[in-house]
PDB file of N, CA and C in Angstrom:
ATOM      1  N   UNK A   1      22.143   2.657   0.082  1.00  0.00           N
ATOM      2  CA  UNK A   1      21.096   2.377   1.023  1.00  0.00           C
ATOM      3  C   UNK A   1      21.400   3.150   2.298  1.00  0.00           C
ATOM      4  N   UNK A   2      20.517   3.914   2.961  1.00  0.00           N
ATOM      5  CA  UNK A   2      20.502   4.683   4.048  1.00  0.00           C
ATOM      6  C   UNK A   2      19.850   4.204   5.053  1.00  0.00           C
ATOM      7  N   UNK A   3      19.866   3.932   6.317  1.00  0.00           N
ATOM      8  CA  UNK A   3      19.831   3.240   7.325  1.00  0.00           C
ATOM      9  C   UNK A   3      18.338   4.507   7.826  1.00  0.00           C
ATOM     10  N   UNK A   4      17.423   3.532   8.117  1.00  0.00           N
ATOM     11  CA  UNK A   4      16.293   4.491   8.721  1.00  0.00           C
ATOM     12  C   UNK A   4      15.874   5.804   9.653  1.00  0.00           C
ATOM     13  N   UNK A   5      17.159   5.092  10.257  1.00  0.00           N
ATOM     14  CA  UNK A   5      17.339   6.299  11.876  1.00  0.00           C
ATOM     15  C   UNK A   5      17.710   7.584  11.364  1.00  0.00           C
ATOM     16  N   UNK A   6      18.291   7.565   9.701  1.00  0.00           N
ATOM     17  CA  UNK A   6      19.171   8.548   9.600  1.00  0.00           C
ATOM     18  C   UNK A   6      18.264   9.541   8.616  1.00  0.00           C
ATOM     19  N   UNK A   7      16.681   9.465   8.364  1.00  0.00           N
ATOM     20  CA  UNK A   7      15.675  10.031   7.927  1.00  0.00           C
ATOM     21  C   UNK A   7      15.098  10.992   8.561  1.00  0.00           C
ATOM     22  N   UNK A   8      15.271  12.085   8.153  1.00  0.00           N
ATOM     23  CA  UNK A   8      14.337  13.377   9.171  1.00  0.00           C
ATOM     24  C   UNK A   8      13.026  13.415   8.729  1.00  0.00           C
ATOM     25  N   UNK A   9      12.562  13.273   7.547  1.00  0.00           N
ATOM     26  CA  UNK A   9      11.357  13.833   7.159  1.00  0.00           C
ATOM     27  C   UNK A   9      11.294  13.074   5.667  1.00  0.00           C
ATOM     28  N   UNK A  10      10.102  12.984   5.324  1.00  0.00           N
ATOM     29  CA  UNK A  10       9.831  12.834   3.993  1.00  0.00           C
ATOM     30  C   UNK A  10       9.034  13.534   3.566  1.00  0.00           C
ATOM     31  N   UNK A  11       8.629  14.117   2.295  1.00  0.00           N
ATOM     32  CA  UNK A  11       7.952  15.154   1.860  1.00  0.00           C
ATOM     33  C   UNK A  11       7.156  14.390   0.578  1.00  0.00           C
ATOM     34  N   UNK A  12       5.734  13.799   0.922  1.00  0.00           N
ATOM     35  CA  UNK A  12       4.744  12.989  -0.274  1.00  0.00           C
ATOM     36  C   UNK A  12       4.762  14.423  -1.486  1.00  0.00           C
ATOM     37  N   UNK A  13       4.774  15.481  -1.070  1.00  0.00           N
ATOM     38  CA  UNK A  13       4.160  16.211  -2.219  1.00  0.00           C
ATOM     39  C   UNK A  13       5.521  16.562  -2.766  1.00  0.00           C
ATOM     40  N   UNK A  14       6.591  16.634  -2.364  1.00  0.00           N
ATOM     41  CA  UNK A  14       7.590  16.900  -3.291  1.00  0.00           C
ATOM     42  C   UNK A  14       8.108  15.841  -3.392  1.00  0.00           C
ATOM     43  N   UNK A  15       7.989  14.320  -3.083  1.00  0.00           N
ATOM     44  CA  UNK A  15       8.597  13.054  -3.615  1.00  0.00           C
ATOM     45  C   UNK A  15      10.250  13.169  -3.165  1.00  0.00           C
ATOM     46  N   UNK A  16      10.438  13.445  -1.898  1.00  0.00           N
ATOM     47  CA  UNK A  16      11.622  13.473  -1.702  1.00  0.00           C
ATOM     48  C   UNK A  16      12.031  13.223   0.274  1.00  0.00           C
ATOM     49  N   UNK A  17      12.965  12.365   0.227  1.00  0.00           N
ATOM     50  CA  UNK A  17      13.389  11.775   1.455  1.00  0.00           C
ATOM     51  C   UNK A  17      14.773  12.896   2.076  1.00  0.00           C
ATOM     52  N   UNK A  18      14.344  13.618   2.799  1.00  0.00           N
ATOM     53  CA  UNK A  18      15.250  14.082   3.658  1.00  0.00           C
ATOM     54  C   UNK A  18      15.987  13.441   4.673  1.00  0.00           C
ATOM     55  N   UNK A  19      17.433  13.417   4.961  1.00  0.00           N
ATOM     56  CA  UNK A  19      17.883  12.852   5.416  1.00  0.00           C
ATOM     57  C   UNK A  19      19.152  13.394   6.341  1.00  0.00           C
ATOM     58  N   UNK A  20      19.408  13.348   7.684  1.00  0.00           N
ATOM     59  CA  UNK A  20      21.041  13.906   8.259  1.00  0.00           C
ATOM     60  C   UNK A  20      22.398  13.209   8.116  1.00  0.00           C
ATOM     61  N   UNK A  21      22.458  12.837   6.671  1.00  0.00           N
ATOM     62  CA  UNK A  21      23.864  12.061   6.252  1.00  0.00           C
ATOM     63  C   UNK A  21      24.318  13.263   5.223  1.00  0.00           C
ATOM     64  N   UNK A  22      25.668  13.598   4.940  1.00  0.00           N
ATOM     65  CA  UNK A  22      25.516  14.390   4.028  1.00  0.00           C
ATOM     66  C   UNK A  22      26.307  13.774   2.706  1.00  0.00           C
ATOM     67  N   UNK A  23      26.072  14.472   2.067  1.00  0.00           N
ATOM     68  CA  UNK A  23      26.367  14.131   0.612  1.00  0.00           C
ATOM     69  C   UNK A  23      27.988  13.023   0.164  1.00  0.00           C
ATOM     70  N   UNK A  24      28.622  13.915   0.730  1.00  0.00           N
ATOM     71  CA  UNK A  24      29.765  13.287   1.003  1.00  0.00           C
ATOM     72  C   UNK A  24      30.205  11.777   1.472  1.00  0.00           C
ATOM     73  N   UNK A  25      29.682  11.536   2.716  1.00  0.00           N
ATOM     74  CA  UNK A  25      29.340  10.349   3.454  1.00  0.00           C
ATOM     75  C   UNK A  25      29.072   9.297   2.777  1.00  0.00           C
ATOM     76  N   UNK A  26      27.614  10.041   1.921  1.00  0.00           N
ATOM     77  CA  UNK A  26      26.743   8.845   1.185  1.00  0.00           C
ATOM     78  C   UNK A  26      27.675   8.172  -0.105  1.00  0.00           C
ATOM     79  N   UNK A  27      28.550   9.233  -0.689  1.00  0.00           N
ATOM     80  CA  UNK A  27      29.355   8.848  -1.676  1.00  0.00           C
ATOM     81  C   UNK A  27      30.992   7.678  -1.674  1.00  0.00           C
ATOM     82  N   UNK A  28      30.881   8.315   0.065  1.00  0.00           N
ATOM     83  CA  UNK A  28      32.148   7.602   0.461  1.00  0.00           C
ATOM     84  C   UNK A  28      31.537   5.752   0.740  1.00  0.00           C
ATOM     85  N   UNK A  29      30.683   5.684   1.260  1.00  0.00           N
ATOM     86  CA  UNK A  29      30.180   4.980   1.755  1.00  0.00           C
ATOM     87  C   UNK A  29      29.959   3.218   0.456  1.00  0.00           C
ATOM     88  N   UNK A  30      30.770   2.167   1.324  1.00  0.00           N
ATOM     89  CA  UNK A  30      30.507   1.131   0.387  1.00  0.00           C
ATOM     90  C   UNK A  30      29.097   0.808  -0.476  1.00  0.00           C
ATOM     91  N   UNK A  31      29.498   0.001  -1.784  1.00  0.00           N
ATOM     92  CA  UNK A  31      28.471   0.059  -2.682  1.00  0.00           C
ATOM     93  C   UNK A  31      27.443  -1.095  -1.657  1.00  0.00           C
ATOM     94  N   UNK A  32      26.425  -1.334  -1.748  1.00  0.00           N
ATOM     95  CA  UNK A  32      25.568  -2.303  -1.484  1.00  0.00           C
ATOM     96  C   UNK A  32      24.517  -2.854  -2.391  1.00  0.00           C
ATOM     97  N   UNK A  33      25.199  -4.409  -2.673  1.00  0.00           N
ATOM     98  CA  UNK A  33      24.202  -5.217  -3.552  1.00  0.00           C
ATOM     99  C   UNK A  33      22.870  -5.940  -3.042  1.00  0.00           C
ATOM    100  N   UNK A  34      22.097  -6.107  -3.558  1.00  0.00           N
ATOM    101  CA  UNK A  34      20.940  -6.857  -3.544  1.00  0.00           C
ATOM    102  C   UNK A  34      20.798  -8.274  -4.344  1.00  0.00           C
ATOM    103  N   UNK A  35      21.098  -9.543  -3.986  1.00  0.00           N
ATOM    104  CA  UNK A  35      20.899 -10.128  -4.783  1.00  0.00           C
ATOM    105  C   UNK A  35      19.338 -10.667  -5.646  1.00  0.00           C
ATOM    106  N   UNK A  36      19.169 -10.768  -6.866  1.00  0.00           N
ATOM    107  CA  UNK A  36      17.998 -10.912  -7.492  1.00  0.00           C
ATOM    108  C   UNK A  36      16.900 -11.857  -6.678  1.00  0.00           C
ATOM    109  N   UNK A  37      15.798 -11.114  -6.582  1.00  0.00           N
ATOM    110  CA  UNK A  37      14.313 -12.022  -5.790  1.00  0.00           C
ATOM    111  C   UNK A  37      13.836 -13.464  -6.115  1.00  0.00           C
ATOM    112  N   UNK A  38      13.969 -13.381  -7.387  1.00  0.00           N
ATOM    113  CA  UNK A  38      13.246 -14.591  -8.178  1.00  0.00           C
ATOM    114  C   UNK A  38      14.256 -15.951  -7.517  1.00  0.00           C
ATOM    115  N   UNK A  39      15.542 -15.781  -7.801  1.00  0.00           N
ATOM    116  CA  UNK A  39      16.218 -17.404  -6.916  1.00  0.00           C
ATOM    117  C   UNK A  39      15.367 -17.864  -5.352  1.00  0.00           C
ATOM    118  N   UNK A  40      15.329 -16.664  -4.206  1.00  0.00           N
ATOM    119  CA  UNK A  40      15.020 -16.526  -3.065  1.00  0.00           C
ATOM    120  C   UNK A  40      13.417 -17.079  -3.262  1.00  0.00           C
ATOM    121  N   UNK A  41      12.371 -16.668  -4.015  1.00  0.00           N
ATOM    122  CA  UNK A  41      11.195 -16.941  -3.769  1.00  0.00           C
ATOM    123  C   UNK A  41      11.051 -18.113  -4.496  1.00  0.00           C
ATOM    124  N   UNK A  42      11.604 -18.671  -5.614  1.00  0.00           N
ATOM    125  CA  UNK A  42      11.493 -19.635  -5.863  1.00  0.00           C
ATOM    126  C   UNK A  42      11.676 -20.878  -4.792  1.00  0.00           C
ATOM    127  N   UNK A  43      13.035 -20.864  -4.135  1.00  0.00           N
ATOM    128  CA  UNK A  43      12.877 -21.679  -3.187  1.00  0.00           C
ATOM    129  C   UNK A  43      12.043 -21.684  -1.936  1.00  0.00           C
ATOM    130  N   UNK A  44      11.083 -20.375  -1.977  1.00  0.00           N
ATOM    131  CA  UNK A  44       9.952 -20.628  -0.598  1.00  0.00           C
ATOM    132  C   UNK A  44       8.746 -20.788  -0.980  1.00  0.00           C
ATOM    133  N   UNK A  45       8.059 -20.376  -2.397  1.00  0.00           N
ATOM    134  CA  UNK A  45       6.818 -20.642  -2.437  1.00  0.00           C
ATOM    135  C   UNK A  45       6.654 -21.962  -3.051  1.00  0.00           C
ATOM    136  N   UNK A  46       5.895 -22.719  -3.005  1.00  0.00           N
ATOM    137  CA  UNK A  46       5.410 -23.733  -3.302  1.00  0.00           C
ATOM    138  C   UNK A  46       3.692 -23.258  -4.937  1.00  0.00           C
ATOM    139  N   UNK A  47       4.108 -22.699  -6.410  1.00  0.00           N
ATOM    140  CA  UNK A  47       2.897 -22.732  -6.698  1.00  0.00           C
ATOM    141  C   UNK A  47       1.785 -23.804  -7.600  1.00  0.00           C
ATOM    142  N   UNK A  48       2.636 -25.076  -6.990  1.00  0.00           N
ATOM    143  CA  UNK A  48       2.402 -26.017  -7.641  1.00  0.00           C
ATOM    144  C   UNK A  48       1.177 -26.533  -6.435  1.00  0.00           C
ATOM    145  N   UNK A  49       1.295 -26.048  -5.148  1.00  0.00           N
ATOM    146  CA  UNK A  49       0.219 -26.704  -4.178  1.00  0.00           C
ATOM    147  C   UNK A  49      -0.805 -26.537  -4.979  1.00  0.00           C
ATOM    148  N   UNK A  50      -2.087 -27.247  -4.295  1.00  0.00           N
ATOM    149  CA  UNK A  50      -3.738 -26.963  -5.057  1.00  0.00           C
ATOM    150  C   UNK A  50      -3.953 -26.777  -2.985  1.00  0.00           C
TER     151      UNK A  50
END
């Protein structure tokens, strides 16, 4: 995951995010998890309301 600030440009027609981190960095750089959505929204939506 790359931190926003660190985006120069994005390019819609070539589908690709340019960025001033370099390659290296990004590899060194700790892994970052996401834990799964479905636990999280389960406990906020309610779809049993009417």
């Amino acid at each position: 995951m790359i931190s926003p600030k660190h985006i120069e440009r994005i390019s819609y027609e070539e589908s690709k995010v340019f960025v001033n981190v370099t390659k290296e960095a990004i590899l060194k750089a700790p892994e970052y998890h996401v834990p799964p959505l479905g636990t999280a929204y389960r406990d906020t939506r309610n779809f049993d309301a009417s």
